[in-house]
N, C-alpha and C. Protein backbone atom coordinates (compact mmCIF):
# COMPACT_ATOMS: atom_id res chain seq x y z
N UNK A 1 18.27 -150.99 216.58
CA UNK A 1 17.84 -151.07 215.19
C UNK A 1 17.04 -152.35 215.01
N UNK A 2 15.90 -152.47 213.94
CA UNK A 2 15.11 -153.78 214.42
C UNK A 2 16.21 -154.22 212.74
N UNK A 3 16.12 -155.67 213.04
CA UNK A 3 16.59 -156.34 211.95
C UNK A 3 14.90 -157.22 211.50
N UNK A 4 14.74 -157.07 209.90
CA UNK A 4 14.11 -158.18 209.11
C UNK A 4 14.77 -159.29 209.19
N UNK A 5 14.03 -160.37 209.16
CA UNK A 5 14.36 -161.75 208.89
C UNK A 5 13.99 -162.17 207.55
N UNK A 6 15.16 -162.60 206.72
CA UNK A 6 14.36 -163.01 204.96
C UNK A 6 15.32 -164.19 204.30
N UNK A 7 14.42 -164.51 203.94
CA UNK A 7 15.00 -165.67 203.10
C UNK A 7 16.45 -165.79 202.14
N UNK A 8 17.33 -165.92 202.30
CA UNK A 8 18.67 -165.29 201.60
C UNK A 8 18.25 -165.22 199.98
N UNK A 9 17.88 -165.88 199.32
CA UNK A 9 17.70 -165.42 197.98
C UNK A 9 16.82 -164.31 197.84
N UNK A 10 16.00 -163.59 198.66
CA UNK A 10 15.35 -162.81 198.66
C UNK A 10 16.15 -161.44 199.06
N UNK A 11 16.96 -161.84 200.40
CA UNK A 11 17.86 -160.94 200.87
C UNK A 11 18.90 -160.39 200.00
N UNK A 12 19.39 -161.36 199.55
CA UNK A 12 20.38 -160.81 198.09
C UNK A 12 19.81 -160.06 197.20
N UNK A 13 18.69 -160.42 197.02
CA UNK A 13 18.76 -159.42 195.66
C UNK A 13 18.16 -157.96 196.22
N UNK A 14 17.43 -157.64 197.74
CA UNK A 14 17.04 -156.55 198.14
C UNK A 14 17.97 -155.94 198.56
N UNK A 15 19.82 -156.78 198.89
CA UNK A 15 21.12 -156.00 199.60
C UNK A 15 21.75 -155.77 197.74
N UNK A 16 21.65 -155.89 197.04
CA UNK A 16 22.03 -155.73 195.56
C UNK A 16 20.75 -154.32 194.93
N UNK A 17 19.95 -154.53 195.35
CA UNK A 17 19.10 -153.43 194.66
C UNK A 17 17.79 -153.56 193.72
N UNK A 18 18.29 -155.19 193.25
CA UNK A 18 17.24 -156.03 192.35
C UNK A 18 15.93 -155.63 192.76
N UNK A 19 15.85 -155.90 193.89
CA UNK A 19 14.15 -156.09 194.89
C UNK A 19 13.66 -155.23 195.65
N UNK A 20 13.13 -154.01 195.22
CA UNK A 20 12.75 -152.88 196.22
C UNK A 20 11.50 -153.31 196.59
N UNK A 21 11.08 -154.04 196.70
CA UNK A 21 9.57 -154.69 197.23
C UNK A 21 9.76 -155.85 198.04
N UNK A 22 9.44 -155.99 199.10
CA UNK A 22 9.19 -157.54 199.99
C UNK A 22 7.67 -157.44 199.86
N UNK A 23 7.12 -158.45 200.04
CA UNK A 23 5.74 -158.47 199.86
C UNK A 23 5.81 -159.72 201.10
N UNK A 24 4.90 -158.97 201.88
CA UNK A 24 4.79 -159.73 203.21
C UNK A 24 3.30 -159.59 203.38
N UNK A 25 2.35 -160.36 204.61
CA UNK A 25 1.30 -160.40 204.47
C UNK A 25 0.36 -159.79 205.43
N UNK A 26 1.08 -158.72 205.65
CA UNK A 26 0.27 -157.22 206.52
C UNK A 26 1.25 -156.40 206.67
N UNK A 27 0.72 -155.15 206.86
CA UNK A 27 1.05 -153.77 207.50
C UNK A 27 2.14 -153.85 207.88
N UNK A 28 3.35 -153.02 207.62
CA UNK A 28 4.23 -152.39 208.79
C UNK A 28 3.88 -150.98 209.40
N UNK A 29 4.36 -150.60 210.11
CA UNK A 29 4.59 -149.17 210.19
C UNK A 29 6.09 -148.32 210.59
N UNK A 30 6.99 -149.68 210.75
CA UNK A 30 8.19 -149.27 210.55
C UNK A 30 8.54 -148.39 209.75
N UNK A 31 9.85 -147.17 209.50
CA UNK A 31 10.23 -146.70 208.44
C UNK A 31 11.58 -146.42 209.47
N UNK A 32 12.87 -145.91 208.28
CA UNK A 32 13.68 -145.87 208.44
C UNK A 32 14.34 -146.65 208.27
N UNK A 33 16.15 -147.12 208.39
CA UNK A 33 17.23 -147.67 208.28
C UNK A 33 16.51 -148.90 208.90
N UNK A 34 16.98 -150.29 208.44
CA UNK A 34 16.74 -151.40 208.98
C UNK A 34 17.90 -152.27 208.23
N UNK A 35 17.80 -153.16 209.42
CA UNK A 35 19.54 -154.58 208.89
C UNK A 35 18.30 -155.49 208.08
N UNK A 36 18.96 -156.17 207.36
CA UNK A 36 18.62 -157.84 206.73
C UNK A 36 19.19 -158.80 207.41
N UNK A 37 18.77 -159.66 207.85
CA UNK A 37 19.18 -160.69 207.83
C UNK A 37 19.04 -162.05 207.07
N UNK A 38 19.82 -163.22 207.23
CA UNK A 38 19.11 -164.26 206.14
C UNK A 38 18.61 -165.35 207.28
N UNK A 39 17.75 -166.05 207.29
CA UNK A 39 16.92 -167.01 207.72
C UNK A 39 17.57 -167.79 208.69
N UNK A 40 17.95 -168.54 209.80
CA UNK A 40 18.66 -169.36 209.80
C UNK A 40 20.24 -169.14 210.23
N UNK A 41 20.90 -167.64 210.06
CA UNK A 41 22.17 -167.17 209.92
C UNK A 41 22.32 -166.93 211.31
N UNK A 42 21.77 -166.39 212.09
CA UNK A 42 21.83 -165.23 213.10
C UNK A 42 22.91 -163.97 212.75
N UNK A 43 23.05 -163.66 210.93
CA UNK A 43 23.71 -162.67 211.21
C UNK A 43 23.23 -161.83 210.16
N UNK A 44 23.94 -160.62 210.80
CA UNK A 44 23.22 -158.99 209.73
C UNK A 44 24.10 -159.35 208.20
N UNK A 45 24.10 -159.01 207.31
CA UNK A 45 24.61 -158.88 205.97
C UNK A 45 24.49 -157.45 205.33
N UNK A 46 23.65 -156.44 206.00
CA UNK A 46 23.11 -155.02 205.12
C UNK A 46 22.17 -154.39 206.12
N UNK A 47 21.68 -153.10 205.29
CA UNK A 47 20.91 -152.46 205.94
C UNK A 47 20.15 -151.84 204.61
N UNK A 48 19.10 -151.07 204.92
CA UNK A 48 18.09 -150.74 203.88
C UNK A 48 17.18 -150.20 204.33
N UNK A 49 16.60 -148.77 203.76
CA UNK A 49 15.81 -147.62 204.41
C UNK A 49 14.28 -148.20 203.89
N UNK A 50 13.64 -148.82 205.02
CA UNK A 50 12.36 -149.19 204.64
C UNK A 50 11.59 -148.07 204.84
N UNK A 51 10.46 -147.33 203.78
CA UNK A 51 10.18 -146.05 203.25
C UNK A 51 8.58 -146.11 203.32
N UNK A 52 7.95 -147.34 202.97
CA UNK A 52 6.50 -147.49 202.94
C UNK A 52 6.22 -149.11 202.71
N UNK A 53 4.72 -148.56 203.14
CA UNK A 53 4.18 -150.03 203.21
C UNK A 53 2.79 -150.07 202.50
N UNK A 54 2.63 -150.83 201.31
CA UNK A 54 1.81 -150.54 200.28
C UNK A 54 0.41 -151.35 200.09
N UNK A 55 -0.63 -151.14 200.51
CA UNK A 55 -1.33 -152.60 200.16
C UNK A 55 -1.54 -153.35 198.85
N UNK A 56 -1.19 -154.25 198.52
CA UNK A 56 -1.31 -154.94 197.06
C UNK A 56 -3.00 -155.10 196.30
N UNK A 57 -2.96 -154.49 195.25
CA UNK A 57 -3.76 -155.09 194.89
C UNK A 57 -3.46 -156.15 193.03
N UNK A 58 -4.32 -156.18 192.43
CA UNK A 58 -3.97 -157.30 191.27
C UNK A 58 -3.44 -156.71 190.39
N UNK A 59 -3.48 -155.32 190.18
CA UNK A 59 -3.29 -154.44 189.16
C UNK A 59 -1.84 -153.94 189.53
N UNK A 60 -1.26 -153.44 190.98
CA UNK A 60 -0.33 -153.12 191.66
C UNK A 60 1.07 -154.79 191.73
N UNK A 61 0.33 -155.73 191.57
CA UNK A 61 0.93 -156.79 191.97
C UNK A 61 1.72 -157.04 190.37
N UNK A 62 0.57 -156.85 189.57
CA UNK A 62 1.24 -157.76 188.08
C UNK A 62 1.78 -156.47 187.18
N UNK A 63 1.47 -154.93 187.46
CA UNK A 63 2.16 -154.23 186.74
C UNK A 63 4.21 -154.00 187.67
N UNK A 64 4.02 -154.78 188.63
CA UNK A 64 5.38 -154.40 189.21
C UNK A 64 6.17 -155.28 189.62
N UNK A 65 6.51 -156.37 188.69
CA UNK A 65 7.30 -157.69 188.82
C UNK A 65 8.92 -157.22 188.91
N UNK A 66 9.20 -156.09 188.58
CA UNK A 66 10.44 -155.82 188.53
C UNK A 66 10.44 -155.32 189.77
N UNK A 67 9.68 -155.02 190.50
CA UNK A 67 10.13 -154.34 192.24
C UNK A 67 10.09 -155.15 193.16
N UNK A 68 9.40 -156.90 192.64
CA UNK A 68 8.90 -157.14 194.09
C UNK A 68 9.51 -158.76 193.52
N UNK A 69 9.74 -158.91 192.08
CA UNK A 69 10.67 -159.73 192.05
C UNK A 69 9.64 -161.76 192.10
N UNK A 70 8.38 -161.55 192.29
CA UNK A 70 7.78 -162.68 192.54
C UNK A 70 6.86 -163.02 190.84
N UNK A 71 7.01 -164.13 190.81
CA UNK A 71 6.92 -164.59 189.37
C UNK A 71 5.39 -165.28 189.53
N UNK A 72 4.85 -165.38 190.85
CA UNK A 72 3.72 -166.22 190.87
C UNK A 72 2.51 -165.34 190.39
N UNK A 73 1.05 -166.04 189.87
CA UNK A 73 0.44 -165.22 189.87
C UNK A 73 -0.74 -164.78 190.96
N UNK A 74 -1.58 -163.74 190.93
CA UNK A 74 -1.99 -162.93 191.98
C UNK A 74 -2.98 -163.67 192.58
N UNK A 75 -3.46 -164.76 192.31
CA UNK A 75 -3.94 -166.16 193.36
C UNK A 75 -3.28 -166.52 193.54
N UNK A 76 -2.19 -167.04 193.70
CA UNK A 76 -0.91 -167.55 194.17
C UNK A 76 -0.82 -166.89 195.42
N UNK A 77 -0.32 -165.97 195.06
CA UNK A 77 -0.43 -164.55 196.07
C UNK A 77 -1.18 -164.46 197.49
N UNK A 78 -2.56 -164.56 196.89
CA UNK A 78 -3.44 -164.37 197.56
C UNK A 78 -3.61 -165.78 198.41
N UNK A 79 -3.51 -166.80 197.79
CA UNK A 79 -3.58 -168.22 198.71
C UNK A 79 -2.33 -168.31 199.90
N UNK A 80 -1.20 -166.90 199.88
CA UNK A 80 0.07 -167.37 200.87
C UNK A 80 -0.39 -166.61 202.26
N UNK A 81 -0.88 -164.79 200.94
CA UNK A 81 -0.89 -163.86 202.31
C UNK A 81 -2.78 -163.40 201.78
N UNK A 82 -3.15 -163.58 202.85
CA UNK A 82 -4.70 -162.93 202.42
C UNK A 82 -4.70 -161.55 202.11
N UNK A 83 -4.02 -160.64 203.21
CA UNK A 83 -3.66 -159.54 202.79
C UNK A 83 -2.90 -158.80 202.52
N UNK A 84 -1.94 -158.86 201.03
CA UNK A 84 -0.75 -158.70 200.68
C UNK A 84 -0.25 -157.50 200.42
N UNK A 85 1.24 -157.36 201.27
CA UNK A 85 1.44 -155.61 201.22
C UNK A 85 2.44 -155.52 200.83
N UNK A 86 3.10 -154.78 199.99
CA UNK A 86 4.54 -154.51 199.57
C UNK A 86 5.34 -153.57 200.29
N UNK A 87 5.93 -154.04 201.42
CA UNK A 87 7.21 -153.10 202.16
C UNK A 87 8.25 -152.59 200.84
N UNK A 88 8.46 -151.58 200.87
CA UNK A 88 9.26 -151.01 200.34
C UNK A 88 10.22 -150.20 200.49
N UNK A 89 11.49 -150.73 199.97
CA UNK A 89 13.23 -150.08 200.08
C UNK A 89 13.79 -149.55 199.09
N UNK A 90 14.72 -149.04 199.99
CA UNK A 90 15.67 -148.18 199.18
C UNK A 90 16.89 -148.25 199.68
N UNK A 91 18.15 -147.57 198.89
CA UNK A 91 19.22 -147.39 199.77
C UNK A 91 20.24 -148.55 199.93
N UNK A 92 19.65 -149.57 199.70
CA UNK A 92 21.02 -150.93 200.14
C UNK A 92 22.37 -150.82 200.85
N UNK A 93 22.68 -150.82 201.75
CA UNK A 93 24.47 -151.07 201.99
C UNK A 93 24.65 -152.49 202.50
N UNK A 94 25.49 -153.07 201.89
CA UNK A 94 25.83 -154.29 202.20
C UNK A 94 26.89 -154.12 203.25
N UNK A 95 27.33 -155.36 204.12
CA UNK A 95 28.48 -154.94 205.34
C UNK A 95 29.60 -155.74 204.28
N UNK A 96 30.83 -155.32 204.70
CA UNK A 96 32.18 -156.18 203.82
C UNK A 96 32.27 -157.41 204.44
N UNK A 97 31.63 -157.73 205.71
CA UNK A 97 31.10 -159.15 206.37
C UNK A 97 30.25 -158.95 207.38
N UNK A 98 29.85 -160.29 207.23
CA UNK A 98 28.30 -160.69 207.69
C UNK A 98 28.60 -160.12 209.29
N UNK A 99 27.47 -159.65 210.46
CA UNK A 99 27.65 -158.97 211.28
C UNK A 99 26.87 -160.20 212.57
N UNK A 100 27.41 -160.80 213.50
CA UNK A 100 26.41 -161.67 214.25
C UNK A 100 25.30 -160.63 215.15
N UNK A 101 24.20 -161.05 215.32
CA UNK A 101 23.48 -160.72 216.14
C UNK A 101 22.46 -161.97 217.24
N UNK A 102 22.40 -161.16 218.21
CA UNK A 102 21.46 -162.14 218.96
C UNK A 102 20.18 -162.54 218.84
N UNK A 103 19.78 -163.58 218.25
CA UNK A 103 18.34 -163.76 217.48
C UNK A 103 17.64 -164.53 218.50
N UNK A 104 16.53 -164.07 219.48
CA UNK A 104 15.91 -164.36 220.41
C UNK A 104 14.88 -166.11 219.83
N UNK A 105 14.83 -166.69 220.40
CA UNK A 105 13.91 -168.26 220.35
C UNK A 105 12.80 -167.55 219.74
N UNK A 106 12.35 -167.90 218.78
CA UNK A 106 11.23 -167.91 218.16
C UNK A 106 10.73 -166.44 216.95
N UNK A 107 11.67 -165.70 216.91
CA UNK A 107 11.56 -164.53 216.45
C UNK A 107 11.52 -165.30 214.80
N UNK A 108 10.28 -164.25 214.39
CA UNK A 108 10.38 -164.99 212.68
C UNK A 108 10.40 -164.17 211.98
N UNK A 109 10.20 -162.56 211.89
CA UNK A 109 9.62 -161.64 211.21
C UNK A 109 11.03 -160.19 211.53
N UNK A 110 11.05 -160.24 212.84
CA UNK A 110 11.67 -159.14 213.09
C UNK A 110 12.34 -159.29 214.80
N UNK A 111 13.81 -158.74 214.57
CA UNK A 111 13.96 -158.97 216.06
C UNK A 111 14.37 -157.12 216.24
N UNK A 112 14.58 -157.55 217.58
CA UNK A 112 14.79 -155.29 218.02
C UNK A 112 16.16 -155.87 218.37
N UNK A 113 17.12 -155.13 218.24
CA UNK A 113 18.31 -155.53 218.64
C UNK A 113 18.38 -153.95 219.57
N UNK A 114 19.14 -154.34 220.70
CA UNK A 114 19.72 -153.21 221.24
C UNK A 114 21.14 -153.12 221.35
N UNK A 115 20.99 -151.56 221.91
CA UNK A 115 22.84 -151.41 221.88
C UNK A 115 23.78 -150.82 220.37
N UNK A 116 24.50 -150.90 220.35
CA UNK A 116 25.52 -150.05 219.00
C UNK A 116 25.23 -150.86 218.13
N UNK A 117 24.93 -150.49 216.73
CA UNK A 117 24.91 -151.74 215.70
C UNK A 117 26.39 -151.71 214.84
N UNK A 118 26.83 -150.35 214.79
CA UNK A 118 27.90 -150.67 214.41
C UNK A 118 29.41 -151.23 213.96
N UNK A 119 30.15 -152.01 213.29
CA UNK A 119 31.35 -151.99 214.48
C UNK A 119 32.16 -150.92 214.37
């Protein structure tokens, strides 16, 4: 299962439901079940059915503050990620505790974990 890597205040509110939008600064083509992780942790906290990957534009960015949860405005935006895309979730399950995983040297975005994710 690949795990995201995210910032825990970000992670919380996408393992709560708040944030069906990450806005990252290109393309996925992932879909399906994916873990969260928080920054820094090396461990899983949730999982969440990433569904699509949207390209942003100014009109898409400022009519949908409630999905993607970012208060800046769309130069803001544009000065972090040149080309800004909204991954989008669904689904949330949080774990009843945090899950360790092996987070390879340098991984910033996404690691592949192999093997059972379950316990």
């Amino acid at each position: 299962m690949d795990i995201l890597i995210i910032k825990e205040e970000f992670g919380k509110q996408i393992l709560t439901g708040k944030k069906t939008w990450e806005l990252r600064g290109g393309n996925t083509k992932k879909r399906g079940r994916i873990a969260i992780a928080f920054s820094g942790t090396k461990k899983k906290y949730g999982t969440v059915e990433l569904i699509d990957s949207i390209p942003l534009t100014k009109e898409l960015y400022e009519s949908n503050v409630k999905k993607h949860r970012s208060y800046g405005t769309w130069n803001e935006l544009k000065n972090i990620y040149k080309n800004p895309y909204a991954w989008v979730m669904k689904k949330p399950e949080v774990f009843e505790e945090p899950i360790d995983y092996n987070h390879p040297y340098g991984a910033i975005i996404w690691v592949k974990e192999k093997g059972a994710f379950y316990q």
